[in-house]
Protein backbone atom coordinates (compact mmCIF):
# COMPACT_ATOMS: atom_id res chain seq x y z
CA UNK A 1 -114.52 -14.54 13.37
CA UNK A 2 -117.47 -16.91 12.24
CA UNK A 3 -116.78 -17.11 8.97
CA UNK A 4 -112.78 -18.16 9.74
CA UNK A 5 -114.02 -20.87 12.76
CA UNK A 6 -116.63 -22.35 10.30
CA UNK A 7 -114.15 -22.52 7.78
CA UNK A 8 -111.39 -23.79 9.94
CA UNK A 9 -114.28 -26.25 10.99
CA UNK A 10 -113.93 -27.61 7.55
CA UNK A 11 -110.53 -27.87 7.20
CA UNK A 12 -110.10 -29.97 10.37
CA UNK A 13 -112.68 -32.42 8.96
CA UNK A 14 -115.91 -32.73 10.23
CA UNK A 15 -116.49 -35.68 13.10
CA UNK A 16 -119.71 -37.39 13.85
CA UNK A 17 -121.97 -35.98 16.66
CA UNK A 18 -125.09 -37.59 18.16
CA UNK A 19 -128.55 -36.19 17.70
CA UNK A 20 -130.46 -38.36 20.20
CA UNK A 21 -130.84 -39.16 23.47
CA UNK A 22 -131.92 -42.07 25.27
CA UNK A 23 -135.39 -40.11 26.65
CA UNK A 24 -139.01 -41.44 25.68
CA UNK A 25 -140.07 -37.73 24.62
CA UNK A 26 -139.08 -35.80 22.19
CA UNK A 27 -138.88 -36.42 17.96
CA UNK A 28 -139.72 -39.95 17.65
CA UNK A 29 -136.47 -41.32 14.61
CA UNK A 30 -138.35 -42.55 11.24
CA UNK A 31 -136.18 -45.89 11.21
CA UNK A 32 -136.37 -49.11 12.84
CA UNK A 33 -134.06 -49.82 15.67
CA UNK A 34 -134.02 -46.76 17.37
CA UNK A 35 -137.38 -46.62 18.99
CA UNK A 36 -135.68 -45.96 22.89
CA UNK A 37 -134.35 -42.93 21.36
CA UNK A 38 -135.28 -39.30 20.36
CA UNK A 39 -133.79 -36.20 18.41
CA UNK A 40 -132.91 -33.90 20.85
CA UNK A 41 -131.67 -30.48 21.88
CA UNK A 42 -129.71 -29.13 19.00
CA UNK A 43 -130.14 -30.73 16.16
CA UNK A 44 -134.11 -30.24 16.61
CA UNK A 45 -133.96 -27.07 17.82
CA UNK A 46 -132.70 -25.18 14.66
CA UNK A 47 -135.48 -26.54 13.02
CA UNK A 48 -137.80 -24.51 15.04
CA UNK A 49 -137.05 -21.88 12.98
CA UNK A 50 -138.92 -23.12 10.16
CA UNK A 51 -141.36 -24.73 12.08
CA UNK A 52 -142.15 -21.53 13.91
CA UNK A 53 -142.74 -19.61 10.93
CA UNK A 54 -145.21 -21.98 9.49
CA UNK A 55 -147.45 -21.51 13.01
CA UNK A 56 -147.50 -18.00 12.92
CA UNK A 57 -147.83 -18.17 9.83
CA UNK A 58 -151.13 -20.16 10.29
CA UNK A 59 -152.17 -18.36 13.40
CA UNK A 60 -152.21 -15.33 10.71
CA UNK A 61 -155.00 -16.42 9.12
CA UNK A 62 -152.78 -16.99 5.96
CA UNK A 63 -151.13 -20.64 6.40
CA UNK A 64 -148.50 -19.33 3.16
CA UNK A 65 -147.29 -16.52 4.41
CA UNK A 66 -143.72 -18.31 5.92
CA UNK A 67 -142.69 -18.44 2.24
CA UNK A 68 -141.90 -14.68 1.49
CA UNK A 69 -139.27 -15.16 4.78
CA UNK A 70 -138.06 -18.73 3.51
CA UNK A 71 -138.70 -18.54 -0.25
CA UNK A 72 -137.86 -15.27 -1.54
CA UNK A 73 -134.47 -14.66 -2.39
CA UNK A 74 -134.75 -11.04 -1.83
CA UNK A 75 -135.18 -11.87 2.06
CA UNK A 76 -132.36 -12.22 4.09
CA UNK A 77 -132.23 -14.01 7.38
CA UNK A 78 -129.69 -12.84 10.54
CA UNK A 79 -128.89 -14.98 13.38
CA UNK A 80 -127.90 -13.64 16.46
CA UNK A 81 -126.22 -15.99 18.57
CA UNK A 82 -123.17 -16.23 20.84
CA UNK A 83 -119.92 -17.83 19.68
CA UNK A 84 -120.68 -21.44 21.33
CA UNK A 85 -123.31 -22.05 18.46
CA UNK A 86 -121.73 -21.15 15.38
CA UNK A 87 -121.55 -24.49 14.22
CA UNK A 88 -125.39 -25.41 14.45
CA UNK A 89 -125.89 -22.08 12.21
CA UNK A 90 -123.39 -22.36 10.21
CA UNK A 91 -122.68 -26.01 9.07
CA UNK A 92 -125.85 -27.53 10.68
CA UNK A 93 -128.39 -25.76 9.81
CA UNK A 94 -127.60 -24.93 6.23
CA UNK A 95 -127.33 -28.66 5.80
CA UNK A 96 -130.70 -29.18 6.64
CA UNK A 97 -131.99 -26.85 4.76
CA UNK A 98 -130.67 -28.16 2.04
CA UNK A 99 -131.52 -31.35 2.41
CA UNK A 100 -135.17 -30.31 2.77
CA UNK A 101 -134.75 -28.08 -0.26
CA UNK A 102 -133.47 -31.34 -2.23
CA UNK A 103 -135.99 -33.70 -0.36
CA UNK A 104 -139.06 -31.22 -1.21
CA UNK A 105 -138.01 -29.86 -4.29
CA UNK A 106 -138.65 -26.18 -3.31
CA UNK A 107 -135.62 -23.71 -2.54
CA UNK A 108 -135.16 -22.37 0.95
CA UNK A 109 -133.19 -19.18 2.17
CA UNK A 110 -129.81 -20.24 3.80
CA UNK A 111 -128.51 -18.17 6.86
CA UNK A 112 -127.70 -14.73 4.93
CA UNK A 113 -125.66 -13.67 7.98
CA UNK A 114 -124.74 -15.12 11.77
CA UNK A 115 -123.75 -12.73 14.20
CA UNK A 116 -121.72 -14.42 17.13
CA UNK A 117 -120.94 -12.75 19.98
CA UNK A 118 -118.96 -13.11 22.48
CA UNK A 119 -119.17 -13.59 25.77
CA UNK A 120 -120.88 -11.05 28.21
CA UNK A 121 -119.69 -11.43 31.44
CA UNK A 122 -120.97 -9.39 34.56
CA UNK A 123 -118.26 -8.17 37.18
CA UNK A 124 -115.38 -9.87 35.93
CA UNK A 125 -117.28 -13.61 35.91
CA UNK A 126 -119.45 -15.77 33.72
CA UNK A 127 -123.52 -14.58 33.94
CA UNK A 128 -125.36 -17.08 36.33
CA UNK A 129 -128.68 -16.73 36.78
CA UNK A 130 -128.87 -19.16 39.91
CA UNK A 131 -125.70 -17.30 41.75
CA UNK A 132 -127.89 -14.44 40.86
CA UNK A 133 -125.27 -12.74 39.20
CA UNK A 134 -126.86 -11.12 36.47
CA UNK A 135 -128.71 -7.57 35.62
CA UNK A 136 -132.50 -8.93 35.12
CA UNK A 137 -134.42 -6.47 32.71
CA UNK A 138 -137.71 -6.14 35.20
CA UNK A 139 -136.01 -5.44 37.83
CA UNK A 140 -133.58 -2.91 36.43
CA UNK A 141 -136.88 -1.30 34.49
CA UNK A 142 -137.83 -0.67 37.75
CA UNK A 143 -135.90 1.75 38.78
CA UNK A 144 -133.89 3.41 35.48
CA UNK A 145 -135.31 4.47 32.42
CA UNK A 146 -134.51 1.50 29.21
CA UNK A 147 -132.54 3.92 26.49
CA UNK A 148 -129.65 3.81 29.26
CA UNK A 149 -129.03 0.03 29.44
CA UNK A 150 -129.90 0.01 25.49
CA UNK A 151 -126.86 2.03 24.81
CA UNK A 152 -124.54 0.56 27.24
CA UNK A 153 -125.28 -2.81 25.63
CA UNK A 154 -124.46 -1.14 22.44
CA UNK A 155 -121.61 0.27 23.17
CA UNK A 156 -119.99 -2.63 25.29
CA UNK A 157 -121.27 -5.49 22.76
CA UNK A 158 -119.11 -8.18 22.82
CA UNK A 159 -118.41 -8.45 19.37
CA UNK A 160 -114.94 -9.77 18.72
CA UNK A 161 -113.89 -10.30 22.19
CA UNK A 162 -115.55 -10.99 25.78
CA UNK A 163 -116.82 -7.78 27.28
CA UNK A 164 -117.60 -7.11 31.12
CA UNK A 165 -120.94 -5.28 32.23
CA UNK A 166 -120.21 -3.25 35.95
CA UNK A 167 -122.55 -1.02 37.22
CA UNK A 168 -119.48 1.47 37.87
CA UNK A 169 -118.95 1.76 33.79
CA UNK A 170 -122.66 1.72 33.11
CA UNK A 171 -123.01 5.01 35.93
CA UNK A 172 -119.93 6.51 34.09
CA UNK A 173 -121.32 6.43 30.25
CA UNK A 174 -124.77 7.25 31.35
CA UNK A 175 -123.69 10.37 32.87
CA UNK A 176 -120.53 11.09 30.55
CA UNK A 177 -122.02 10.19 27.53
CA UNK A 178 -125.52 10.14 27.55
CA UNK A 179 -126.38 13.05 29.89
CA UNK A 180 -123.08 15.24 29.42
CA UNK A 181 -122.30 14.99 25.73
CA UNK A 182 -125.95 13.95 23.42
CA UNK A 183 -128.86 14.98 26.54
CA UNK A 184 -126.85 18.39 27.11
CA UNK A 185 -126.37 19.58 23.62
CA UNK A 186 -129.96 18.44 23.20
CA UNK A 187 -131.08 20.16 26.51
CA UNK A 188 -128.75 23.28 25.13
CA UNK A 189 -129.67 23.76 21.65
CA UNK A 190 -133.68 23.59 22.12
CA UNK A 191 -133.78 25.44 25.56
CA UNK A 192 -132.29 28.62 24.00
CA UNK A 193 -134.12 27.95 20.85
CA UNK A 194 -137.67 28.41 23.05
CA UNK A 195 -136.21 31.76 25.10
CA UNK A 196 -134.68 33.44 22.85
CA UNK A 197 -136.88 32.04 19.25
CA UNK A 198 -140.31 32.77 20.58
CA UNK A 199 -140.48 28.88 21.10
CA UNK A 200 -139.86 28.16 17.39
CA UNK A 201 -136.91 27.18 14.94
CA UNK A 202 -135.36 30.17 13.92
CA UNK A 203 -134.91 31.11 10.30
CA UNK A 204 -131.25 31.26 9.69
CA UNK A 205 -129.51 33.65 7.51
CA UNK A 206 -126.99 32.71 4.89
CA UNK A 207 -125.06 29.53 5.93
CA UNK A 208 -121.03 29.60 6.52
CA UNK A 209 -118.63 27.39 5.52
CA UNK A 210 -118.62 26.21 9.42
CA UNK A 211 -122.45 25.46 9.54
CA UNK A 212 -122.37 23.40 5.85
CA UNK A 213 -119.12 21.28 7.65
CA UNK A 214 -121.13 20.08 10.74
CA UNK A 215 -124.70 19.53 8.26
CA UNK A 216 -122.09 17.04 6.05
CA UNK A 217 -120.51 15.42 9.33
CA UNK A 218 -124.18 14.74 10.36
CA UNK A 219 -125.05 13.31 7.05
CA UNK A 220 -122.17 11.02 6.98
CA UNK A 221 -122.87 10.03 10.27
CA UNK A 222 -126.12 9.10 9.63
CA UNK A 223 -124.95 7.18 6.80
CA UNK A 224 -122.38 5.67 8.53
CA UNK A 225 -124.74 4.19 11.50
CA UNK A 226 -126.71 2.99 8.98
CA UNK A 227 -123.94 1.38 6.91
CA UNK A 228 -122.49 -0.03 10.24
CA UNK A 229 -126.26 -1.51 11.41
CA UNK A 230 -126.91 -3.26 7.96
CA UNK A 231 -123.17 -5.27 8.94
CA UNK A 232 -124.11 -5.82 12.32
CA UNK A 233 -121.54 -3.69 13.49
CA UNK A 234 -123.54 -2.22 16.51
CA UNK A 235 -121.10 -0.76 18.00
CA UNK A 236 -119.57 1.32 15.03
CA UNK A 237 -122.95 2.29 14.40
CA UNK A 238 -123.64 4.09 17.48
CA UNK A 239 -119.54 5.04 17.83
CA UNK A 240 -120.47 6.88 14.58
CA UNK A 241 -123.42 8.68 15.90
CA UNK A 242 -121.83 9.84 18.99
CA UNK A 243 -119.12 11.05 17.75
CA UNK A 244 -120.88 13.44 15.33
CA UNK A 245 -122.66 14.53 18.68
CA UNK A 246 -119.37 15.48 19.95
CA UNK A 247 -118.66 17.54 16.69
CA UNK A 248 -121.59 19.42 17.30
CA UNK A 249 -121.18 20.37 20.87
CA UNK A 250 -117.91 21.78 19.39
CA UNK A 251 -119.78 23.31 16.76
CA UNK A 252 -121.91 25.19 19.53
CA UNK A 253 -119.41 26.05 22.29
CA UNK A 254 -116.82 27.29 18.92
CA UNK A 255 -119.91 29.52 17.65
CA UNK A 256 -120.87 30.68 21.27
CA UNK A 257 -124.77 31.74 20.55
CA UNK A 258 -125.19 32.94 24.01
CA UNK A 259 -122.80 35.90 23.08
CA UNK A 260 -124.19 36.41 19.48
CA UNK A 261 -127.66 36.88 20.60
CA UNK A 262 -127.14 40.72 22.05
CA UNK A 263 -124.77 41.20 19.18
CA UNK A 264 -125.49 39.82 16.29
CA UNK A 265 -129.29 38.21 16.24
CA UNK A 266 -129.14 36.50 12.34
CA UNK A 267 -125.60 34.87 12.87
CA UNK A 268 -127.10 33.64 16.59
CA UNK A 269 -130.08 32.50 14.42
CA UNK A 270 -128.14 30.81 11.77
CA UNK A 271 -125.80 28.74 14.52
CA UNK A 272 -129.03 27.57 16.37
CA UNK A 273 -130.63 26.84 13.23
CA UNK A 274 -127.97 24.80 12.20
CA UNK A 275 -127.56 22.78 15.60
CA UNK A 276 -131.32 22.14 15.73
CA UNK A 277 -130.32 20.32 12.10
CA UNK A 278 -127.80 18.70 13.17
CA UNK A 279 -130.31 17.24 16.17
CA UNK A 280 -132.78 16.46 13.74
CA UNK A 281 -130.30 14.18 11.58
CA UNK A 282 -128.90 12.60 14.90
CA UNK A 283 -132.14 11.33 16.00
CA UNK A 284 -132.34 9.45 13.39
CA UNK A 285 -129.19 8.00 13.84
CA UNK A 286 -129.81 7.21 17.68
CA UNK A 287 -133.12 5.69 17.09
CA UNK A 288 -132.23 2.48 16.44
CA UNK A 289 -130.18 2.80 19.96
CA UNK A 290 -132.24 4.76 21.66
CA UNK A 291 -135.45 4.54 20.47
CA UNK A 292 -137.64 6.32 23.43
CA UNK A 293 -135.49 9.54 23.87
CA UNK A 294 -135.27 9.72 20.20
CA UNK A 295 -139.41 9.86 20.00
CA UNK A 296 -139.65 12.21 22.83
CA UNK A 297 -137.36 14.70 20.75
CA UNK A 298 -138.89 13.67 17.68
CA UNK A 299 -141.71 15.78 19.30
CA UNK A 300 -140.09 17.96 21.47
CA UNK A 301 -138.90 19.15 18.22
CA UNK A 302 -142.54 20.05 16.96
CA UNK A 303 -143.37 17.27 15.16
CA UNK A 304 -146.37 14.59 14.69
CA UNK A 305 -146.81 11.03 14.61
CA UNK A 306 -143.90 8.33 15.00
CA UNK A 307 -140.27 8.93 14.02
CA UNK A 308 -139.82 5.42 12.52
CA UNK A 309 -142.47 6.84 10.23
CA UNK A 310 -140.13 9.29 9.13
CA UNK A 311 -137.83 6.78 7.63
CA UNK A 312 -133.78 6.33 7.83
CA UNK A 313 -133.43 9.89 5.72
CA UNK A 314 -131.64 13.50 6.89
CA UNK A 315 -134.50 15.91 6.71
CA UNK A 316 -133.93 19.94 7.41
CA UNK A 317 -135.85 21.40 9.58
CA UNK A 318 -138.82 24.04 8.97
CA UNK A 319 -137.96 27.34 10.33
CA UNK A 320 -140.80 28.80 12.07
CA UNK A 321 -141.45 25.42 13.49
CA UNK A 322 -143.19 25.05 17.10
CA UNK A 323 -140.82 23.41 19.54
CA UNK A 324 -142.35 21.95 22.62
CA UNK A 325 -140.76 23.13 26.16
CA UNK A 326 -137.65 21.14 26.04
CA UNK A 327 -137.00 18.40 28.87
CA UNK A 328 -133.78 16.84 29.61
CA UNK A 329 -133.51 13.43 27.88
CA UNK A 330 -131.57 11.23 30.77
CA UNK A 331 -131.04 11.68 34.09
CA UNK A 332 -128.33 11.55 35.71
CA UNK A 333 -127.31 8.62 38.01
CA UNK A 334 -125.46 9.40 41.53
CA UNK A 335 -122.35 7.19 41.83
CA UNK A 336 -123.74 5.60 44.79
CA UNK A 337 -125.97 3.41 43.32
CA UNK A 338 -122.86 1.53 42.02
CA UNK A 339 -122.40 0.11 45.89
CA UNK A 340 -126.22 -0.36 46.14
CA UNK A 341 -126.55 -2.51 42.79
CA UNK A 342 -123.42 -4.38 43.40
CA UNK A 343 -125.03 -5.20 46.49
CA UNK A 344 -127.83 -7.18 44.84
CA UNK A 345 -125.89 -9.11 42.98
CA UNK A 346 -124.53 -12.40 43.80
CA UNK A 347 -121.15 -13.89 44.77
């Protein structure tokens, strides 16, 4: 979509636009004649960018350090916007840099990509902050938990067309979704894991053709997300990860541990071993998404220190492992606050 408008831009021929205003603040104009005037809004405000680097760059301590973000070709700049500033990032913007480049003699990065979305509109109408119709992070921190809203942003991103936030769809994929299909098999997997494991991965016996089939599906997964993230394709990304989560909740209710445990104690090993895997791979791939849950079972799962230290990698996991006393991940949200939230909003 922004690469076709920009280019369509082109096409139509571009037409003059004005700069300044007729203010006494603001960017003073280096020519004579036009000292009522001042650059304003736009045009200056892209180069803020630049600007901004070089101050925290100096408030670093190390006044060069802008360059490896500007300068080196290796580094590639994303800008996410929505769709009614495409043009300052893609025609704009570029065009100043250039300009500078030519004027200074030193190259600078051009926009690698710019992400436009659409428009995110809340109960069926544009966001308005003075109609108070709007979801206002502080206030919704105070009384749900962040992963929730992170993944209903994800999942509802406006990305090619306008998308609607309601407090009705955000209850539904909370408890659908978050609780029901990734917090149970979570809540599942590790709780029978600690009762029946002596509070430790078990140590599987030989691996079916089954349990190799969901370890792949998690792999790809993983690799998809990852794939999907690098494109800004946020919503594939965690469509991807999900939907392996669904594979192994089939996986699990297919291999039905709860009945191999009195009968059959390695195969009941094996299937738990190989859905505490599958866990392991997934939190990597709901991290970026979800990235307070995924810590929590980062640990819950018996292990130290930070998952984004970890890395964007599919590691098995060590049988014999410690698992801490499992917690449920999200809670789940009684359909009446739907009435009470759409009460705070405005008309």
């Amino acid at each position: 979509n922004v690469l076709n408008f920009s280019l369509s831009l082109l096409e139509q021929g571009l037409r003059d636009r004005a700069i300044t205003r007729d203010i006494t603040w603001g960017v003073p104009i280096p020519l004579e004649g036009y000292q009522d005037k001042r650059i304003y809004v736009w045009f200056e405000a892209v180069i803020g960018y630049l600007s901004a680097s070089k101050e925290w760059a100096q408030r670093q301590g190390d006044p060069e350090k802008w360059r490896q973000f500007w300068q080196d070709p290796k580094c590639k700049s994303y800008y996410f916007i929505g769709k009614d500033n495409i043009i300052f990032h893609t025609l704009i913007w570029p065009a100043q840099l250039m300009a500078y480049s030519d004027a200074t003699g030193e190259p600078y990065n051009l926009p690698y990509d710019v992400p436009a979305n659409q428009y995110q509109t809340v109960r069926g109408a544009k966001a308005s902050t003075s109609r108070n119709l709007a979801v206002w992070v502080l206030d919704f921190l105070s009384r749900y938990d962040p992963d929730p809203l992170r993944y209903y942003l994800a999942v509802t991103m406006p990305e090619t067309a306008d998308s609607d936030f309601t407090w009705a769809d955000f209850v539904r994929r909370n408890n659908d979704e978050l609780v029901a299909t990734w917090g149970n098999l979570v809540n599942r997997v590790l709780a029978f894991a600690y009762r029946h494991f002596d509070r430790t991965i078990p140590t599987p016996a030989q691996l079916l053709e089954r349990d190799r089939m969901l370890l792949h599906q998690v792999e790809q997964a993983l690799k998809r997300t990852g794939e999907n993230i690098a494109a800004c394709r946020f919503r594939a990304g965690i469509e991807a990860a999900m939907a392996a989560a669904r594979e192994a909740n089939r996986y699990l209710e297919d291999s039905a541990p709860w009945r191999l445990v009195g009968q059959d104690r390695p195969r009941c090993a094996t299937v738990i071993y190989t859905s505490i895997a599958a866990i392991n791979g997934l939190k990597v791939a709901f991290y970026p998404y979800l990235p307070f849950t995924s810590q929590r079972l980062h640990q819950m799962l018996g292990y130290k220190g930070t998952l984004e230290a970890q890395g964007w990698r599919f590691d098995l996991p060590r049988p014999g492992q410690h698992l801490l006393e499992p917690e449920p991940l999200f809670k789940k949200l009684d359909p009446s606050i739907v009435e009470e939230e759409e009460a705070r909003l405005g008309a």
